[in-house]
C-alpha atoms as a PDB file:
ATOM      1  CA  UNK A   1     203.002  21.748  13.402  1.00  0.00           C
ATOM      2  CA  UNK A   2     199.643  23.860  13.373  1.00  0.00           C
ATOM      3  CA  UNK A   3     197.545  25.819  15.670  1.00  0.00           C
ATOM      4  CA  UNK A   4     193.888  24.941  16.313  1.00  0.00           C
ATOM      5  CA  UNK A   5     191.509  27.912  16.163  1.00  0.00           C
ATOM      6  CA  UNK A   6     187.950  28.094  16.431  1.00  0.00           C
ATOM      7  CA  UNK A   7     187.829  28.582  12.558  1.00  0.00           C
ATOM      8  CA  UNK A   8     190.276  25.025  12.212  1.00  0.00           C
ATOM      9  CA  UNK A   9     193.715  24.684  11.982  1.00  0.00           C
ATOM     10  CA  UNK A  10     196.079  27.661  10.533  1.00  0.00           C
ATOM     11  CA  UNK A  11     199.542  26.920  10.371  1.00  0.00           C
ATOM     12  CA  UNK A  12     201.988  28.950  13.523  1.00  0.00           C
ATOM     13  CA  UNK A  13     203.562  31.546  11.025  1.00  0.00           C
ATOM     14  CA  UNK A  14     199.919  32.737  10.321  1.00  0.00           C
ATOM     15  CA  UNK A  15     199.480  33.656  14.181  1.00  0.00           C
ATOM     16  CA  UNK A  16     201.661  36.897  13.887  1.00  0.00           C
ATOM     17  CA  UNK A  17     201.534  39.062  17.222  1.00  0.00           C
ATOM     18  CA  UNK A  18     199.684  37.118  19.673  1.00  0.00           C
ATOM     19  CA  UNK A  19     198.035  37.472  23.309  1.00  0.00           C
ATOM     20  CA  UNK A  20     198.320  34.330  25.088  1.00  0.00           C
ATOM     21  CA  UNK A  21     196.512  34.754  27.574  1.00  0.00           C
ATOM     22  CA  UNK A  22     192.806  36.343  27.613  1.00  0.00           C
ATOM     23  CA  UNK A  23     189.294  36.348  27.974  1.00  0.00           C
ATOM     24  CA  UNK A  24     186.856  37.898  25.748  1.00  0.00           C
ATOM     25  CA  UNK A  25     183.528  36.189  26.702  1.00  0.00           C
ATOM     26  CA  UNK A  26     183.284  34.975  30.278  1.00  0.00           C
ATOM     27  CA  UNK A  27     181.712  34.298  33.280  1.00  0.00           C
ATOM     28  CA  UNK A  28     183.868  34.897  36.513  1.00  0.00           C
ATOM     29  CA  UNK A  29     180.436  36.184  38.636  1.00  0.00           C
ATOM     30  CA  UNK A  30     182.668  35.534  41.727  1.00  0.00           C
ATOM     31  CA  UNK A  31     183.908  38.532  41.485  1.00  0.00           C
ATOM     32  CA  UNK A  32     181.120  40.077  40.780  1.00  0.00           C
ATOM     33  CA  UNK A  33     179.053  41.976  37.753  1.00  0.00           C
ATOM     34  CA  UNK A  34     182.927  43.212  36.516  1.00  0.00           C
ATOM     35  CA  UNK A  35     183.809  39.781  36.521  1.00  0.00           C
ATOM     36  CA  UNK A  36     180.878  38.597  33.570  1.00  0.00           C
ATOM     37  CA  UNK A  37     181.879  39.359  29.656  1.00  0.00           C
ATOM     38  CA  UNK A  38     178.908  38.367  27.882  1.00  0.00           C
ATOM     39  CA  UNK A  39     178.680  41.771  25.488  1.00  0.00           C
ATOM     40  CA  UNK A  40     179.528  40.040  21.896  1.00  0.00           C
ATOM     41  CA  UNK A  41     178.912  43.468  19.923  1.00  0.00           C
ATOM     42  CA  UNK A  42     181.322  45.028  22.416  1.00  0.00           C
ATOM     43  CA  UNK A  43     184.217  41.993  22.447  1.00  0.00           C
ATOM     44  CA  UNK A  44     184.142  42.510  18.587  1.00  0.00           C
ATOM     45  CA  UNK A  45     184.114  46.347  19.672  1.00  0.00           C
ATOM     46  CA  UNK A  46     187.046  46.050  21.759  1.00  0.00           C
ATOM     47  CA  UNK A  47     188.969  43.849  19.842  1.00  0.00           C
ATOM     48  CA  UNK A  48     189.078  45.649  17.113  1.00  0.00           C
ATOM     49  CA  UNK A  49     191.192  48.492  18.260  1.00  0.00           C
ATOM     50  CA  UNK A  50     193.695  45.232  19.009  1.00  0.00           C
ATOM     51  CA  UNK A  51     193.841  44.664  15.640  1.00  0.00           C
ATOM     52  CA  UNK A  52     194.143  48.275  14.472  1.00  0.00           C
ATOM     53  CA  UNK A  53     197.309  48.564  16.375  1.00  0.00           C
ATOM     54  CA  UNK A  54     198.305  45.115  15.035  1.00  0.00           C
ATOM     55  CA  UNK A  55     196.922  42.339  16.946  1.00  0.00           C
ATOM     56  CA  UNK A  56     196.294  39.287  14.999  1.00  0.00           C
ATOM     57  CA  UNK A  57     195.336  36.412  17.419  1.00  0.00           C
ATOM     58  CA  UNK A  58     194.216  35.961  21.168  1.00  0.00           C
ATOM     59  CA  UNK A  59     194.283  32.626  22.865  1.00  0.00           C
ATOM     60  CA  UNK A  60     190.772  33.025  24.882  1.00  0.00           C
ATOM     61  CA  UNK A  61     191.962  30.553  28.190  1.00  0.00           C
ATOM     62  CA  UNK A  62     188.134  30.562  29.316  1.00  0.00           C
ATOM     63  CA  UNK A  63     187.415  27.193  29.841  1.00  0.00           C
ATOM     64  CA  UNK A  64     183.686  25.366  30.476  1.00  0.00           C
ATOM     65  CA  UNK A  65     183.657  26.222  34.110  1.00  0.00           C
ATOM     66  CA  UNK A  66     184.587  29.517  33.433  1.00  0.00           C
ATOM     67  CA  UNK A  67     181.872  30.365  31.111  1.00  0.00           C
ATOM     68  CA  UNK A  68     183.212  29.660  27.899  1.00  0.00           C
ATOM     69  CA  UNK A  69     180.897  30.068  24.514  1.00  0.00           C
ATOM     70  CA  UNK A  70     182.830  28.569  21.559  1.00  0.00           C
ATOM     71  CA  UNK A  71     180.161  29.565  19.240  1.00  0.00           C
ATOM     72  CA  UNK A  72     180.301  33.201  20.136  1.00  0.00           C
ATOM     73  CA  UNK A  73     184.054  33.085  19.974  1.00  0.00           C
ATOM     74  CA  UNK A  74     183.608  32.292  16.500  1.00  0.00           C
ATOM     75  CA  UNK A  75     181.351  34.766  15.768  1.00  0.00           C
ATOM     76  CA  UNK A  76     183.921  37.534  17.199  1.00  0.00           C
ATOM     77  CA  UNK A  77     186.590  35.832  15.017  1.00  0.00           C
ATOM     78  CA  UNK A  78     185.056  36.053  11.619  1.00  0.00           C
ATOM     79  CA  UNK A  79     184.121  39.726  12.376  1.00  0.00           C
ATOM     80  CA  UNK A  80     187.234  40.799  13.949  1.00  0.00           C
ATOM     81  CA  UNK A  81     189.319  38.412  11.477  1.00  0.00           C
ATOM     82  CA  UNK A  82     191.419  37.892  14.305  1.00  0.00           C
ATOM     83  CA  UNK A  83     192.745  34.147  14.913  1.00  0.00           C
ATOM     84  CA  UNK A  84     190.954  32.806  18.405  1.00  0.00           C
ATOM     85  CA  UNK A  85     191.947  29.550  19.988  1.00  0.00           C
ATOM     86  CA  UNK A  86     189.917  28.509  23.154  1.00  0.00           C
ATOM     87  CA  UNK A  87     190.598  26.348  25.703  1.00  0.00           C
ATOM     88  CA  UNK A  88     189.563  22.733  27.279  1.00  0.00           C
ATOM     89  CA  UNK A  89     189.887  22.021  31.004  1.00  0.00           C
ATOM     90  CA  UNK A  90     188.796  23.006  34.431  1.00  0.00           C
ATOM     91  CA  UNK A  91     189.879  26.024  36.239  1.00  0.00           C
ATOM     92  CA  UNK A  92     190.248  26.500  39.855  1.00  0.00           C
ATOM     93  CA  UNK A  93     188.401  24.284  42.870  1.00  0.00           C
ATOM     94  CA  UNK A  94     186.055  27.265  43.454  1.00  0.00           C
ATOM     95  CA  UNK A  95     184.716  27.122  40.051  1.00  0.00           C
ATOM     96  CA  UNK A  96     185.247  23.426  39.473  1.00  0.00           C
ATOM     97  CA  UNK A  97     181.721  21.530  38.410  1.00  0.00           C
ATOM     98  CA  UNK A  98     180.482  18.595  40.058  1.00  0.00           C
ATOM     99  CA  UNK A  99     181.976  16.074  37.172  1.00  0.00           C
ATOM    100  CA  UNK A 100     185.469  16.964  38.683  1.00  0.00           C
ATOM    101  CA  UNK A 101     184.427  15.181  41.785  1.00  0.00           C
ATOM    102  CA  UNK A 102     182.351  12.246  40.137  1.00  0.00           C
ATOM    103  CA  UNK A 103     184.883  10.970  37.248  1.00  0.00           C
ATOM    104  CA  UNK A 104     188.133   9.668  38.028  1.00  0.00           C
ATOM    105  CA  UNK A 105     191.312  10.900  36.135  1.00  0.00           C
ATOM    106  CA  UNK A 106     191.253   9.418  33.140  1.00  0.00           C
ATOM    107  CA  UNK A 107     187.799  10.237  32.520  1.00  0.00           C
ATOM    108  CA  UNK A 108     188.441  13.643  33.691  1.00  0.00           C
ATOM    109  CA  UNK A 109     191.113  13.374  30.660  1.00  0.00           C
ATOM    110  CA  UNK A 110     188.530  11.870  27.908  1.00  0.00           C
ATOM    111  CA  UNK A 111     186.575  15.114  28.210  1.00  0.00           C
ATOM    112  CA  UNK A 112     189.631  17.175  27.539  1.00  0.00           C
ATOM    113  CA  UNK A 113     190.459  14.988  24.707  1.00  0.00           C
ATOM    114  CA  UNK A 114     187.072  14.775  23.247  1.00  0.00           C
ATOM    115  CA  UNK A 115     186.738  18.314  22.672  1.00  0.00           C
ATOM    116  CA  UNK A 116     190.239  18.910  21.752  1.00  0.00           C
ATOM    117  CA  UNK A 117     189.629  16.001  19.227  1.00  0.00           C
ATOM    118  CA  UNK A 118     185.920  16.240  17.840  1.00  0.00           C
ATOM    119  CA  UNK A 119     184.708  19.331  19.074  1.00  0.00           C
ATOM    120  CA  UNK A 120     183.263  21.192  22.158  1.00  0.00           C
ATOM    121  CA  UNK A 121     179.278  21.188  22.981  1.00  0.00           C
ATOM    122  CA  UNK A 122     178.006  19.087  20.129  1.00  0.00           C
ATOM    123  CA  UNK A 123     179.956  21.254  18.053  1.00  0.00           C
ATOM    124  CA  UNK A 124     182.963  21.028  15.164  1.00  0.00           C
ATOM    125  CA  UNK A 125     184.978  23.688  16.945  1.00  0.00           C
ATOM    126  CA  UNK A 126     187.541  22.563  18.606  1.00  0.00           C
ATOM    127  CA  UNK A 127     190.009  23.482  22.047  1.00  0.00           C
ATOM    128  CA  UNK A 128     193.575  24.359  20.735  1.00  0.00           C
ATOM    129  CA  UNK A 129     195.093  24.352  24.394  1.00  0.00           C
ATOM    130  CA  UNK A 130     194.506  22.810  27.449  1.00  0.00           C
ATOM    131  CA  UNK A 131     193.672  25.013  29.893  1.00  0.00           C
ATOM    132  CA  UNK A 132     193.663  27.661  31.953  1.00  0.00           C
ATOM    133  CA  UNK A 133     194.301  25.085  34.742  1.00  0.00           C
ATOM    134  CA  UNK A 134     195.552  26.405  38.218  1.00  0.00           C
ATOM    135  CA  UNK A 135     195.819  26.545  41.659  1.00  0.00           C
ATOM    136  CA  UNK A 136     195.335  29.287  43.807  1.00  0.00           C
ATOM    137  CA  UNK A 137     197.333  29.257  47.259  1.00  0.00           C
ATOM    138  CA  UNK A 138     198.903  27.388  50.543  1.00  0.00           C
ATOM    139  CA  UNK A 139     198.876  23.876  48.899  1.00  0.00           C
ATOM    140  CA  UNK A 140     197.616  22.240  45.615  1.00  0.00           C
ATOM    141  CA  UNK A 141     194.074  20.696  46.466  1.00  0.00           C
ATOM    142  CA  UNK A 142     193.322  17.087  45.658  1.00  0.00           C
ATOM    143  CA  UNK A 143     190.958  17.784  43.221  1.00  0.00           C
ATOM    144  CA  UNK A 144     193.202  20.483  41.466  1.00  0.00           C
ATOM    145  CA  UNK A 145     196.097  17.466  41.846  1.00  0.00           C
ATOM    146  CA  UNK A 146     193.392  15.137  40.020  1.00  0.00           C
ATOM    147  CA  UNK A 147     192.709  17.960  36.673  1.00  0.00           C
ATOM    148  CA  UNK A 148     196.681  18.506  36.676  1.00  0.00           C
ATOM    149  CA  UNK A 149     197.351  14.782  36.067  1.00  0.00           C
ATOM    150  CA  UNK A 150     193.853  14.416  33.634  1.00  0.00           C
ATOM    151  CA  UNK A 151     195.891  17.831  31.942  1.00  0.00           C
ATOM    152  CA  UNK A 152     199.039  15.984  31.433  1.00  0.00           C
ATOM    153  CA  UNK A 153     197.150  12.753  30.045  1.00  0.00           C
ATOM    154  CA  UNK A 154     195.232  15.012  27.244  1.00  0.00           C
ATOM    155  CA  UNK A 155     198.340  16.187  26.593  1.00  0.00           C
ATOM    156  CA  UNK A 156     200.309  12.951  25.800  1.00  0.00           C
ATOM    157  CA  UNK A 157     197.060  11.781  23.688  1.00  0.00           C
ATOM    158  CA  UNK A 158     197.518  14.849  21.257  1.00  0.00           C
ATOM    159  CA  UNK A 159     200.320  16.696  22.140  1.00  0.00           C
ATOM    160  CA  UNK A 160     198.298  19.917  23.174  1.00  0.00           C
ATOM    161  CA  UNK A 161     199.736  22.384  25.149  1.00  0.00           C
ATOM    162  CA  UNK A 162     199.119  22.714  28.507  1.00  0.00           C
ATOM    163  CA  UNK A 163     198.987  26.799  30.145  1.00  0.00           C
ATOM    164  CA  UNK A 164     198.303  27.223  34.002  1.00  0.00           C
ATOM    165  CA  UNK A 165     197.109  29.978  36.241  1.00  0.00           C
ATOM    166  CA  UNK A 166     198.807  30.569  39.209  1.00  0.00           C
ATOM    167  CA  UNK A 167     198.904  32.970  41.846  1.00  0.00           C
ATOM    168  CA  UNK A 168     201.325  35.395  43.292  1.00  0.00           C
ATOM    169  CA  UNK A 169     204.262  33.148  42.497  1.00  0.00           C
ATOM    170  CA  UNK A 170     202.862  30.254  44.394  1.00  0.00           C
ATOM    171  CA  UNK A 171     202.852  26.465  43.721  1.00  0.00           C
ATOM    172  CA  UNK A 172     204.306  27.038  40.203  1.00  0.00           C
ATOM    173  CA  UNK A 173     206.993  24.349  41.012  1.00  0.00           C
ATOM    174  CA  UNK A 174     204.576  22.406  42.660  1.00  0.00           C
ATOM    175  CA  UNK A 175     202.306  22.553  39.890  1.00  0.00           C
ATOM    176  CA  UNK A 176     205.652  21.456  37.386  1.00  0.00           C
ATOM    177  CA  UNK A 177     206.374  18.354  40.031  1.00  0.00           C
ATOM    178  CA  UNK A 178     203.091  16.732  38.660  1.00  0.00           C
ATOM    179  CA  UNK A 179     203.059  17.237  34.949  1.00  0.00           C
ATOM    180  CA  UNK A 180     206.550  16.060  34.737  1.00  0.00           C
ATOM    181  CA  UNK A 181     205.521  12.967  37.170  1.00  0.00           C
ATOM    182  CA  UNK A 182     203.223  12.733  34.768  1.00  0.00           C
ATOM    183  CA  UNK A 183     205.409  12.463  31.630  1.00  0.00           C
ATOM    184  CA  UNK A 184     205.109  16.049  30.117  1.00  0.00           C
ATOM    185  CA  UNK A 185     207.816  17.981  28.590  1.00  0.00           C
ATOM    186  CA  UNK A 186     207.760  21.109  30.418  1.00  0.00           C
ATOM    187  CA  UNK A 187     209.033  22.832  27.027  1.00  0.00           C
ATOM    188  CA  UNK A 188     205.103  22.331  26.205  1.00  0.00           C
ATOM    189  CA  UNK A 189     204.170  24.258  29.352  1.00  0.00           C
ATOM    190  CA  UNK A 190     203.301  27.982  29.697  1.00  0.00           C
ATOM    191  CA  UNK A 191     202.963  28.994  33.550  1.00  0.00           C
ATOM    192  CA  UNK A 192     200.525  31.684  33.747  1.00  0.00           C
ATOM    193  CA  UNK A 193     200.631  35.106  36.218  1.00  0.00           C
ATOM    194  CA  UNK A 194     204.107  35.467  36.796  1.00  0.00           C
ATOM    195  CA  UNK A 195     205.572  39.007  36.875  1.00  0.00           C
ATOM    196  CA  UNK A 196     203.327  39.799  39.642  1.00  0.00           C
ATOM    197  CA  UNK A 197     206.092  40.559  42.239  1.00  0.00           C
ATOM    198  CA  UNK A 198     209.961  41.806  42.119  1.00  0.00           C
ATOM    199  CA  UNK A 199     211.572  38.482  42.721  1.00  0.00           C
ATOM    200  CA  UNK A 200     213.392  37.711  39.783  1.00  0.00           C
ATOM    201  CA  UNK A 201     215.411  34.936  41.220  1.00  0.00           C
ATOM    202  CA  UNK A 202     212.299  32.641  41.241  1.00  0.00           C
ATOM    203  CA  UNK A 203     210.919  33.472  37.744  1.00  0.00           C
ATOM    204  CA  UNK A 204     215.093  32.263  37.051  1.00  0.00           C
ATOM    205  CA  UNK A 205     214.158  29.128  38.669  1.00  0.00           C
ATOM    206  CA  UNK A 206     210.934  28.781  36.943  1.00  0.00           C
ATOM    207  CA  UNK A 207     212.481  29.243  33.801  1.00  0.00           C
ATOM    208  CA  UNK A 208     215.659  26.889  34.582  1.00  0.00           C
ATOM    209  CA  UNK A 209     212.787  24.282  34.329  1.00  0.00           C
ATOM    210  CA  UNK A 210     211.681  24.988  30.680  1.00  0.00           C
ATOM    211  CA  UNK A 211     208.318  26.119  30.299  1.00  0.00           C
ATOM    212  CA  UNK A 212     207.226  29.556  28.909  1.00  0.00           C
ATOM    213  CA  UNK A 213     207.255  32.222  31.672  1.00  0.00           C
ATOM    214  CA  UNK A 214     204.193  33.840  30.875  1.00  0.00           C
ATOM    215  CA  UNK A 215     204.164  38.157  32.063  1.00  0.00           C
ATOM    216  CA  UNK A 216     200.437  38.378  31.481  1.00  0.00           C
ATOM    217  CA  UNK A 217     199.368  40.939  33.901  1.00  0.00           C
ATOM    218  CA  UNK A 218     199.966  43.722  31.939  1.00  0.00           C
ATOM    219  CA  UNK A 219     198.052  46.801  32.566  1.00  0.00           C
ATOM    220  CA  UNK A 220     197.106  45.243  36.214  1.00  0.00           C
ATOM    221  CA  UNK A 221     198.833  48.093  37.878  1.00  0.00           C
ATOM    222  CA  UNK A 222     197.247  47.375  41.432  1.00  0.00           C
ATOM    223  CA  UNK A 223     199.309  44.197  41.408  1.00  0.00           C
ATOM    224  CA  UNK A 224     202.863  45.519  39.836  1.00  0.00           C
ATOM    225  CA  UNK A 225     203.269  48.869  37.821  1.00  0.00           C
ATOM    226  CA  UNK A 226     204.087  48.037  34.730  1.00  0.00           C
ATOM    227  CA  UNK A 227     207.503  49.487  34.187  1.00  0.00           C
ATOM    228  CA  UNK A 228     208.463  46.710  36.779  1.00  0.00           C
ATOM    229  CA  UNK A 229     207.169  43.986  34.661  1.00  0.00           C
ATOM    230  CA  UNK A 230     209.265  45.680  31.984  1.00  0.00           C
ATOM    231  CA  UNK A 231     212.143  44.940  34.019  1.00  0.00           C
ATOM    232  CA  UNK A 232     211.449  41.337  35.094  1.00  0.00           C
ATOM    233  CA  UNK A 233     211.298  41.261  31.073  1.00  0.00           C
ATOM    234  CA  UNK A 234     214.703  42.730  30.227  1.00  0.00           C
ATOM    235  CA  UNK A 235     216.199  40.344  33.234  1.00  0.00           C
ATOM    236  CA  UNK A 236     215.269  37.593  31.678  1.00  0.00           C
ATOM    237  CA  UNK A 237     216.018  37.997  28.378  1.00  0.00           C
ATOM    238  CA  UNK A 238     219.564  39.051  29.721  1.00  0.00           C
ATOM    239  CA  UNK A 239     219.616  35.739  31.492  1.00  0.00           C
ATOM    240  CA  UNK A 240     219.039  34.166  28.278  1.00  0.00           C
ATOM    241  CA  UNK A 241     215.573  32.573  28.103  1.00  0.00           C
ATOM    242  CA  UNK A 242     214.568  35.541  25.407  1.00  0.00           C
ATOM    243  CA  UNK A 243     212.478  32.645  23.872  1.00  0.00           C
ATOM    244  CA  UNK A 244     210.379  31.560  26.658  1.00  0.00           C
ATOM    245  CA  UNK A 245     208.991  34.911  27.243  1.00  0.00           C
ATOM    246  CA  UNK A 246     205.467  34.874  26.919  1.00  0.00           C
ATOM    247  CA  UNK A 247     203.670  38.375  27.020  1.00  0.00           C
ATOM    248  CA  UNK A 248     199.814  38.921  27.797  1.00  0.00           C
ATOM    249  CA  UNK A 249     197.302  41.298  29.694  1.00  0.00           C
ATOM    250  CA  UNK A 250     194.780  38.146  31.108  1.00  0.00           C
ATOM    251  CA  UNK A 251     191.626  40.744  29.610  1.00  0.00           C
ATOM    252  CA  UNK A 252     188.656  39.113  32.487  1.00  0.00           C
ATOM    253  CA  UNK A 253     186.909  42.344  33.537  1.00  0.00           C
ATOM    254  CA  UNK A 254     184.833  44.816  32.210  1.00  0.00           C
ATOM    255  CA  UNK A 255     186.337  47.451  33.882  1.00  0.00           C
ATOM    256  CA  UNK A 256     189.573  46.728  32.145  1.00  0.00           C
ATOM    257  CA  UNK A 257     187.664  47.567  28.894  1.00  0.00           C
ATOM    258  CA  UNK A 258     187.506  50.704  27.027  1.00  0.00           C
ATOM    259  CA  UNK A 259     184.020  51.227  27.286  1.00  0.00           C
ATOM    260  CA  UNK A 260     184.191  51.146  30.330  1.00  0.00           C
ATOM    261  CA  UNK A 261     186.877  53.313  31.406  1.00  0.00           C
ATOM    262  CA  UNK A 262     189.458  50.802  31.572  1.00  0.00           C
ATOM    263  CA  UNK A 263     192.558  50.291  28.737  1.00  0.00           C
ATOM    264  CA  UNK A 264     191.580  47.753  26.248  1.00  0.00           C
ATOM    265  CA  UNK A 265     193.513  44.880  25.031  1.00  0.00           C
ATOM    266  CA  UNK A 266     195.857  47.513  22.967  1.00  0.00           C
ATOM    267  CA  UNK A 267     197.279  48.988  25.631  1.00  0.00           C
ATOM    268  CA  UNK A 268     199.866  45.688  25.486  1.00  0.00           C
ATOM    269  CA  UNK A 269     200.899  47.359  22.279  1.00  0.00           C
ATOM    270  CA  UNK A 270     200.124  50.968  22.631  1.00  0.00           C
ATOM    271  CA  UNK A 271     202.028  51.047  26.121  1.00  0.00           C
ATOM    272  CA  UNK A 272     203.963  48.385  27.382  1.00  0.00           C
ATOM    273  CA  UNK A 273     206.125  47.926  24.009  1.00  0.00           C
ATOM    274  CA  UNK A 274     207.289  51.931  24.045  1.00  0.00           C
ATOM    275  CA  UNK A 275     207.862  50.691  28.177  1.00  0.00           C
ATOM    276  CA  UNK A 276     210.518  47.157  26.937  1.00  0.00           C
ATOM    277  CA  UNK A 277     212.147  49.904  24.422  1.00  0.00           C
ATOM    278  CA  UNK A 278     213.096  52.278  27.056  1.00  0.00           C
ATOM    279  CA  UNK A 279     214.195  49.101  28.767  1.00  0.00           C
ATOM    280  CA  UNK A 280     216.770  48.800  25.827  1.00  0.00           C
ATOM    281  CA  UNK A 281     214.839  45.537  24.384  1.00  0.00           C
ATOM    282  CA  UNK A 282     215.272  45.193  20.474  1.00  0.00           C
ATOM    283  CA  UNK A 283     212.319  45.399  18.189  1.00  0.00           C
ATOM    284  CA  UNK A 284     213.450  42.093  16.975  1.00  0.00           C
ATOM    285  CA  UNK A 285     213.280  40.721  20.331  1.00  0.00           C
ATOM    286  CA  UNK A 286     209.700  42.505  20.908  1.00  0.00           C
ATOM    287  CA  UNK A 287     209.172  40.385  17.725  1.00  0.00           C
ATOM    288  CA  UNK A 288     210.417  37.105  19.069  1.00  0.00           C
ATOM    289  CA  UNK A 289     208.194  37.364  22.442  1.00  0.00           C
ATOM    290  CA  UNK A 290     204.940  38.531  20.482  1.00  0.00           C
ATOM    291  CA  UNK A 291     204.965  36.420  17.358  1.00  0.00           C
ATOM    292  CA  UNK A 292     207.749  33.868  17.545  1.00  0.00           C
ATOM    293  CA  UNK A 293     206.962  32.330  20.900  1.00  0.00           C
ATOM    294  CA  UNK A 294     203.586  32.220  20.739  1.00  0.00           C
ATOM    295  CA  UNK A 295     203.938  30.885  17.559  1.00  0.00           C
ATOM    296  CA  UNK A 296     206.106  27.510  19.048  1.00  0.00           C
ATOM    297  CA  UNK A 297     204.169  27.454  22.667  1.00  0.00           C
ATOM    298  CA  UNK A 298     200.796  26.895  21.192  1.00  0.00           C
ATOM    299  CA  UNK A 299     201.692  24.923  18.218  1.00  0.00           C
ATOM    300  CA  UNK A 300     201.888  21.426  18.666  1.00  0.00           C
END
């Protein structure tokens, strides 16, 4: 098993405590100027007090349509020395490019492969997940159907991970109904956003299924306070899925950054650990959710 990082491959028990799900250079400009990371000096900035607390990797989910620089997440790697895996795939319909309507789904799968394979934009450095795919709300759009299926096909060529974006708790199942049509072993799925809302009956469901259950709004405290999320942590791990928990802060905005007045991608560390403590969750389980999962989800 390895992980693929934009230096090359490192083997999972190099990974140690891992975000696995974040941005650090993107382009989300439909939400605006907060919604564009393009400061380099300032990612490496920012990063840095990660790894001062004891970060060691981030999987970056920013795919092509999202903005996603491969070179420059290189760049921040060998200055932060922090592992960085980036992503292949398509996003959401709003930010879909115009190949997703012109190539069918297999093709729609050789570009996936190809730069999970050779290398992304005429370049050696390679996608170590597929992803972050999604859906947004109501129903699951054609096109989004068509990148799910060309998701699950990369995946079965190399055996890449798949991680999705959902929202508010919506479509997850729907979005597990095609990659298992599909073939996939959900056990090589992480479903992204969850922990967004109090029901923990239907992250239970989710998690019946197999995939990681991915809490990676951390710090988003407009959506759910935190100490909540700390609880839909404890639940689970009392329901015993303790090793699909998945924990990340999904980093897009600048005004989530420290420079600019927001809490950095520490605060996981410097906040929301002491908050699973008071929860009565073992530093050995804190170790098992930050290091050993990450370590098996992304692997492959």
């Amino acid at each position: 098993m390895k992980v693929m990082t934009v230096n090359g491959p490192i083997d999972p028990s190099e990974l140690g405590i891992t975000m696995t799900h974040e941005h650090t250079i993107s382009d989300l400009r439909h939400w605006g100027y907060d919604g564009v990371l393009d400061d380099i000096p300032l990612a490496i900035e920012e990063l840095l007090a990660y790894k001062k607390v004891g970060g060691a990797s981030i999987v970056d989910v920013t795919n092509a349509c999202m903005g996603r620089d491969a070179k420059s997440l290189r760049e921040i790697s060998k200055a932060t020395d922090l592992h960085i895996i980036t992503a292949t795939g398509y996003y959401t319909e709003p930010y879909y490019p115009l190949e997703v309507y012109e190539l069918g789904t297999n093709a729609l799968a050789d570009v996936m492969i190809k730069e999970l394979t050779v290398g992304i934009d005429n370049t050696d450095i390679k996608a170590g997940i597929i992803g972050e795919i999604g859906t947004i709300r109501d129903y699951i759009k054609p096109a989004e159907e068509r990148v799910f299926r060309a998701a699950a096909r990369a995946h079965l060529q190399t055996t890449v991970p798949i991680t999705t974006h959902t929202y508010l708790d919506q479509l997850v199942h729907d979005q597990l109904d095609i990659l298992q049509e599909e073939g996939v072993d959900l056990t090589k799925v992480i479903i992204g956003h969850l922990g967004d809302k109090r029901d923990i009956e239907f992250l239970l469901s989710v998690a019946k299924r197999g995939p990681f259950v991915q809490i990676d709004h951390v710090g988003l405290e407009d959506r759910q306070r935190d100490h909540a999320r700390s609880l839909l942590v404890k639940q689970l791990l009392e329901a015993g899925h303790l090793n699909q928990v998945l924990i990340s802060m999904d980093v897009c905005f600048k005004s989530r950054l420290h420079w600019f007045g927001g809490t950095g991608y520490d605060h996981l560390i410097t906040s929301f650990l002491p908050q699973l403590k008071q929860q009565g969750i073992s530093d050995s389980n804190i170790q098992t959710m930050l290091v050993d999962n990450p370590a098996q989800a992304i692997g492959f």
